[in-house]
N, C-alpha and C. Protein backbone atom coordinates (compact mmCIF):
# COMPACT_ATOMS: atom_id res chain seq x y z
N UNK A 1 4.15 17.19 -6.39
CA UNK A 1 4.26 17.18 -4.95
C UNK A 1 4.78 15.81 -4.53
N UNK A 2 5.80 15.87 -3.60
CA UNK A 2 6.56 14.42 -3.34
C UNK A 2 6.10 14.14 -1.64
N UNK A 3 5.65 12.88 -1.66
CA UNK A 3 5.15 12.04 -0.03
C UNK A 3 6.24 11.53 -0.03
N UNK A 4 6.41 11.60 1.42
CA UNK A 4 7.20 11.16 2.25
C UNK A 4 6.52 10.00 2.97
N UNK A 5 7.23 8.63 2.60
CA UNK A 5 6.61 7.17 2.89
C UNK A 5 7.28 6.39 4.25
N UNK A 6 6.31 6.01 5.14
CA UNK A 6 6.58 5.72 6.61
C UNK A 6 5.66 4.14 6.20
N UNK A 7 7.04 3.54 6.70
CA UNK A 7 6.27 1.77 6.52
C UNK A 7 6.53 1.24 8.20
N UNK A 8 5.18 0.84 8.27
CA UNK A 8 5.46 0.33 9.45
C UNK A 8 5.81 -0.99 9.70
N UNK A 9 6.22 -1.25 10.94
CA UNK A 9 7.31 -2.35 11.25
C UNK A 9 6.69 -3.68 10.73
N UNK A 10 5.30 -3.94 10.69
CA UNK A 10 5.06 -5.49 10.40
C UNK A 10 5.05 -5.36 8.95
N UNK A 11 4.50 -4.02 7.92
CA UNK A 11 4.49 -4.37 6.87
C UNK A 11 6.27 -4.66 6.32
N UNK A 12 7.24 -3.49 7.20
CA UNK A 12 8.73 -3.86 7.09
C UNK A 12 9.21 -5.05 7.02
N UNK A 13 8.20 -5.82 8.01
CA UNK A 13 8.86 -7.23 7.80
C UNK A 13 8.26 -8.09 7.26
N UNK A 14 7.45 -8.38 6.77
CA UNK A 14 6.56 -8.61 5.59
C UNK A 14 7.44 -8.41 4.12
N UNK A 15 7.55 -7.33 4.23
CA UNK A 15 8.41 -7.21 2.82
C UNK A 15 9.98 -7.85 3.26
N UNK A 16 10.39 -7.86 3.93
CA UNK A 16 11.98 -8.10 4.23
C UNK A 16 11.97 -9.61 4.32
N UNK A 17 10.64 -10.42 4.42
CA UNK A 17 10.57 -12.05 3.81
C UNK A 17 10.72 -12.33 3.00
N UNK A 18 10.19 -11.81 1.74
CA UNK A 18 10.09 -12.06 0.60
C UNK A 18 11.35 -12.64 -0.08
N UNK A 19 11.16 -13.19 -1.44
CA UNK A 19 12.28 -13.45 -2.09
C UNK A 19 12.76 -11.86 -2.74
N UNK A 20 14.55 -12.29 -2.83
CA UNK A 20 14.82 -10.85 -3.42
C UNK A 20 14.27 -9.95 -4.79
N UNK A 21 14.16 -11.17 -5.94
CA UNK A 21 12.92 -10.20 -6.74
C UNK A 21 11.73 -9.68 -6.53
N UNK A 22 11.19 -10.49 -5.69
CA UNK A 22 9.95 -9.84 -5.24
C UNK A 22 9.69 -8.78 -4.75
N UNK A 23 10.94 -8.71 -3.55
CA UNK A 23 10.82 -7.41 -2.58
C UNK A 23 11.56 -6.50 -3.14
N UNK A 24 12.04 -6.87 -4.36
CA UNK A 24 12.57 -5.54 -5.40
C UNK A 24 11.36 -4.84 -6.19
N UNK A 25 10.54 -5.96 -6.56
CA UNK A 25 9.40 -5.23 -7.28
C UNK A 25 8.45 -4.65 -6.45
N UNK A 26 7.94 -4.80 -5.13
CA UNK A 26 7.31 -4.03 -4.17
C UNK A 26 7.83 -2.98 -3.83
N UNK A 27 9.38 -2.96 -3.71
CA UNK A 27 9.54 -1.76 -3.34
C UNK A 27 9.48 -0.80 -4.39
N UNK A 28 9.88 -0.68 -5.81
CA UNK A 28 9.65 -0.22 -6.88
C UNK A 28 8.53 0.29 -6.51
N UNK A 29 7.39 -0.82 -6.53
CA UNK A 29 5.90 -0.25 -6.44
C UNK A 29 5.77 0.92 -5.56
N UNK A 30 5.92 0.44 -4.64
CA UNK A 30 6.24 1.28 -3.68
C UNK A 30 6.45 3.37 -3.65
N UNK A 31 7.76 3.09 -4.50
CA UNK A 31 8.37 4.21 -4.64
C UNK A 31 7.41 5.14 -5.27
N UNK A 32 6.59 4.78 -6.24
CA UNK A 32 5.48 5.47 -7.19
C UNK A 32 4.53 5.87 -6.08
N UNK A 33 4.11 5.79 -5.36
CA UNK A 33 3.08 6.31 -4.39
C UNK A 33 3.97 7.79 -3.64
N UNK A 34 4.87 7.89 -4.14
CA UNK A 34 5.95 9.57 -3.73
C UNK A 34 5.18 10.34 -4.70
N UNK A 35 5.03 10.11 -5.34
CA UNK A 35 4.52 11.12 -6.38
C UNK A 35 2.99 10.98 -6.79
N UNK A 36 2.45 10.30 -6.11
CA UNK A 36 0.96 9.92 -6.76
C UNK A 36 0.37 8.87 -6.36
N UNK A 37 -0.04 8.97 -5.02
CA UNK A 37 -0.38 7.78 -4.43
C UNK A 37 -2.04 7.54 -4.03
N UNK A 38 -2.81 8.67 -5.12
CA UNK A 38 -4.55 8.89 -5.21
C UNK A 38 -4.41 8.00 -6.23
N UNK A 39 -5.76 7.00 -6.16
CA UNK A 39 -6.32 6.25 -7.46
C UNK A 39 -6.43 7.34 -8.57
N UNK A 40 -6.35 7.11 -9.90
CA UNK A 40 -6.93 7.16 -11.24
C UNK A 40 -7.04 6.05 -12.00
N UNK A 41 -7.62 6.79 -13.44
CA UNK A 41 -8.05 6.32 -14.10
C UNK A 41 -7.30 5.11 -14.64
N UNK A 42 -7.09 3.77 -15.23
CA UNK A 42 -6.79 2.56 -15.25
C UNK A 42 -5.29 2.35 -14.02
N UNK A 43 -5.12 2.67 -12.87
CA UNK A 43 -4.28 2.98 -11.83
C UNK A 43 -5.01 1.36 -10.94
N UNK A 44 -4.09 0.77 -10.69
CA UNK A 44 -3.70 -0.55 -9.70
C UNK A 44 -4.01 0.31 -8.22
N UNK A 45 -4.66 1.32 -7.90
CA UNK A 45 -4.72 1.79 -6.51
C UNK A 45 -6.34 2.48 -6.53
N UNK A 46 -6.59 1.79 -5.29
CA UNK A 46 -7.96 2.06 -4.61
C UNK A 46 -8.67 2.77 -3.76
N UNK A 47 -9.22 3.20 -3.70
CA UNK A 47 -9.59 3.77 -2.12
C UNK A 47 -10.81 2.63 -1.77
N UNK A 48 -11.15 2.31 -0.18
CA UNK A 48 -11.54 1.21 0.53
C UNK A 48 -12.45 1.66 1.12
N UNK A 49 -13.51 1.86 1.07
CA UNK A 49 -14.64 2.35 1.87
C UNK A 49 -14.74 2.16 3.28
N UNK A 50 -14.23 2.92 4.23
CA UNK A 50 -14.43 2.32 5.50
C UNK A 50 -15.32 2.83 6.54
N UNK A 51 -15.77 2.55 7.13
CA UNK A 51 -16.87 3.47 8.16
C UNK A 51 -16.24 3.46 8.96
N UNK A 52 -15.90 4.65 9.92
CA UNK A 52 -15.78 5.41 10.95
C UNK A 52 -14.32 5.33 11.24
N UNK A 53 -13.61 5.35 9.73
CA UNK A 53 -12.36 5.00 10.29
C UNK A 53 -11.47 6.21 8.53
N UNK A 54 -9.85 6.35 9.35
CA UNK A 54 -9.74 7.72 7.99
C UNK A 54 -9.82 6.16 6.63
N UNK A 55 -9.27 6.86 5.94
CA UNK A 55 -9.72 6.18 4.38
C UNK A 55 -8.36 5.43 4.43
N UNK A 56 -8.72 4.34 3.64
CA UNK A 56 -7.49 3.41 3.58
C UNK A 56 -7.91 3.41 2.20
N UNK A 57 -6.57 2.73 1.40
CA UNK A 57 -6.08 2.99 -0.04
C UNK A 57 -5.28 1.27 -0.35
N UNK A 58 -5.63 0.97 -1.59
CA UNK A 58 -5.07 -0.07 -1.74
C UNK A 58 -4.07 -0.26 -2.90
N UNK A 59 -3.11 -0.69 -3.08
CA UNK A 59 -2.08 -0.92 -4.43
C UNK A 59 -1.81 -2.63 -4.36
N UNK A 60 -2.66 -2.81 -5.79
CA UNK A 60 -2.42 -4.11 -6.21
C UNK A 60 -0.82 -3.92 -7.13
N UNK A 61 -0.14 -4.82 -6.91
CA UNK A 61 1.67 -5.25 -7.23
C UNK A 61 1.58 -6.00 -8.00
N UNK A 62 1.90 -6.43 -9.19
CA UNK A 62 2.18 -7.34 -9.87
C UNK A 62 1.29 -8.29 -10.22
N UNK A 63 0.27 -8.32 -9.41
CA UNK A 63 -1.24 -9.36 -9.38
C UNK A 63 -0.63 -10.41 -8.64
N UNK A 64 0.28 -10.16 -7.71
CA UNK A 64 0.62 -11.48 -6.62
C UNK A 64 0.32 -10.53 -5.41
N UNK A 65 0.74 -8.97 -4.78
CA UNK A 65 1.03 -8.57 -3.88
C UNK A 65 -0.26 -6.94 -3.49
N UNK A 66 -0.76 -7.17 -1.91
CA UNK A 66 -1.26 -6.13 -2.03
C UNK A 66 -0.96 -5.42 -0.85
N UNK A 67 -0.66 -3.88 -1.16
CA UNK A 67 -0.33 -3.07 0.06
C UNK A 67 -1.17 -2.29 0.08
N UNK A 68 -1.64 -1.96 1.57
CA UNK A 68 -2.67 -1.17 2.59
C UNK A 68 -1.67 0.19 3.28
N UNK A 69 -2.21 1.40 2.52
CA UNK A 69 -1.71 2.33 3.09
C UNK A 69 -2.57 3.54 3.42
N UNK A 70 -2.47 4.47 3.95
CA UNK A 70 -3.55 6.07 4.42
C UNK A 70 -2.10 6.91 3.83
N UNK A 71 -3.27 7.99 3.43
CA UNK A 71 -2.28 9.22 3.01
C UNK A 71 -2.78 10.84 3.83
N UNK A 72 -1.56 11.17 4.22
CA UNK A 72 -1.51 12.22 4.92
C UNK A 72 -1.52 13.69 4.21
N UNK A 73 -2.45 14.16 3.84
CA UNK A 73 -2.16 14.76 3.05
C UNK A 73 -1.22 16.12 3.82
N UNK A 74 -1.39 16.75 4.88
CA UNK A 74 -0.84 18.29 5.27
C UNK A 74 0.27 17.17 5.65
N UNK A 75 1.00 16.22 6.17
CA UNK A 75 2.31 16.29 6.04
C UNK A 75 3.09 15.55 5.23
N UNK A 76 1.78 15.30 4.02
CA UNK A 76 2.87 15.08 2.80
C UNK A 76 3.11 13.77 2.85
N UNK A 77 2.69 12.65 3.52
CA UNK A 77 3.36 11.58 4.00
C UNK A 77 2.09 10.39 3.25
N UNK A 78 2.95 9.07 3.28
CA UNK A 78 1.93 8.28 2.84
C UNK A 78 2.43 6.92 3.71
N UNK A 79 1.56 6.34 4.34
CA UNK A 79 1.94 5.58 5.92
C UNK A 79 1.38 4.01 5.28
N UNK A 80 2.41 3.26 5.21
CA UNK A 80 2.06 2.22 5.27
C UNK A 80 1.85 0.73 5.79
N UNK A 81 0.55 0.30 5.47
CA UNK A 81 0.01 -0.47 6.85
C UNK A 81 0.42 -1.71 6.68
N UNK A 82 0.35 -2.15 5.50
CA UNK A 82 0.45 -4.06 5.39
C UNK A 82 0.83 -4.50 4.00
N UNK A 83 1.34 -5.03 3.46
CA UNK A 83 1.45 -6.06 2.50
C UNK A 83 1.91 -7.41 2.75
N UNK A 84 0.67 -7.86 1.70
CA UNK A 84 0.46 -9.33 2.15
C UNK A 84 0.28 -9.64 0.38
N UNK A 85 -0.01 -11.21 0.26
CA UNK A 85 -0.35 -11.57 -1.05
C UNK A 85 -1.84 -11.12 -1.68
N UNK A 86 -2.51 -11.26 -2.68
CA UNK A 86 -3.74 -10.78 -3.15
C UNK A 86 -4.71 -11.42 -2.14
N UNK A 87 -4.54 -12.98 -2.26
CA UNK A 87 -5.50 -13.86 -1.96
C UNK A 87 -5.63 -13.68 -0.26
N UNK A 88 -4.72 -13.22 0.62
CA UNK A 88 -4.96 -12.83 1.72
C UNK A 88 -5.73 -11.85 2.01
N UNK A 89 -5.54 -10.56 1.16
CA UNK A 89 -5.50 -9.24 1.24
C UNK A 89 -7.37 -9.61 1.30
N UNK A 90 -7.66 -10.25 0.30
CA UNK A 90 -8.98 -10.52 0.09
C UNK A 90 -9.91 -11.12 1.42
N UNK A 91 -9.42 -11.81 1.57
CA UNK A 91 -9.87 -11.93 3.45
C UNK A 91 -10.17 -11.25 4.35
N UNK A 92 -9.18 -10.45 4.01
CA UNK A 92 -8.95 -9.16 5.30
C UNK A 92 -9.88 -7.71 5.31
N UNK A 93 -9.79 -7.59 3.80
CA UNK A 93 -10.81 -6.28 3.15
C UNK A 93 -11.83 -5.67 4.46
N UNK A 94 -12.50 -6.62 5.07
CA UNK A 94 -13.63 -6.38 5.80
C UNK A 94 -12.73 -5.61 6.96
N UNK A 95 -11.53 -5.69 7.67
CA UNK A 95 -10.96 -5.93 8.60
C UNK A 95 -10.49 -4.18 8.55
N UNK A 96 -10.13 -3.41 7.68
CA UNK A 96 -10.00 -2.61 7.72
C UNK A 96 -11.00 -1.31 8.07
């Protein structure tokens, strides 16, 4: 089953800072969440415990980069919220 991936504008520009290898290997990353964007077993992606809010999902990149996304499941879609570096991402955890 293939998701259809909606990045939103700050994580857009977030990634569109980056240096060009970088934002080559995020988007790579990226692309893998079309086809399989639920955690498993030794899988770089999380689900985030959140109270009262839908479920947010996390994909650690390379061990420099982390993106915050929700997945839709009835329209197939996987919406993404933020990427930032690890050491930020770690800050923020609560925030979601």
């Amino acid at each position: 089953m293939t998701f259809w991936i909606q990045i939103d504008k700050v994580a857009l520009e977030s990634i569109k800072r980056l240096r060009s290898k970088s934002r080559r290997i995020v988007m790579e990353r990226l692309k893998t969440l079309q086809e399989d964007p639920y955690p498993g077993s030794g899988s770089d992606k999380e689900r985030l415990h959140v109270h009262d809010r839908e479920d947010i999902y996390r994909l650690h990149i390379s061990r420099t980069f982390t993106a915050f996304y929700r997945i839709h499941e009835q329209e197939k879609e996987v919406h993404l919220l933020a990427v930032m570096s690890i050491e930020h991402a770690h800050k923020r955890y609560g925030r979601f």
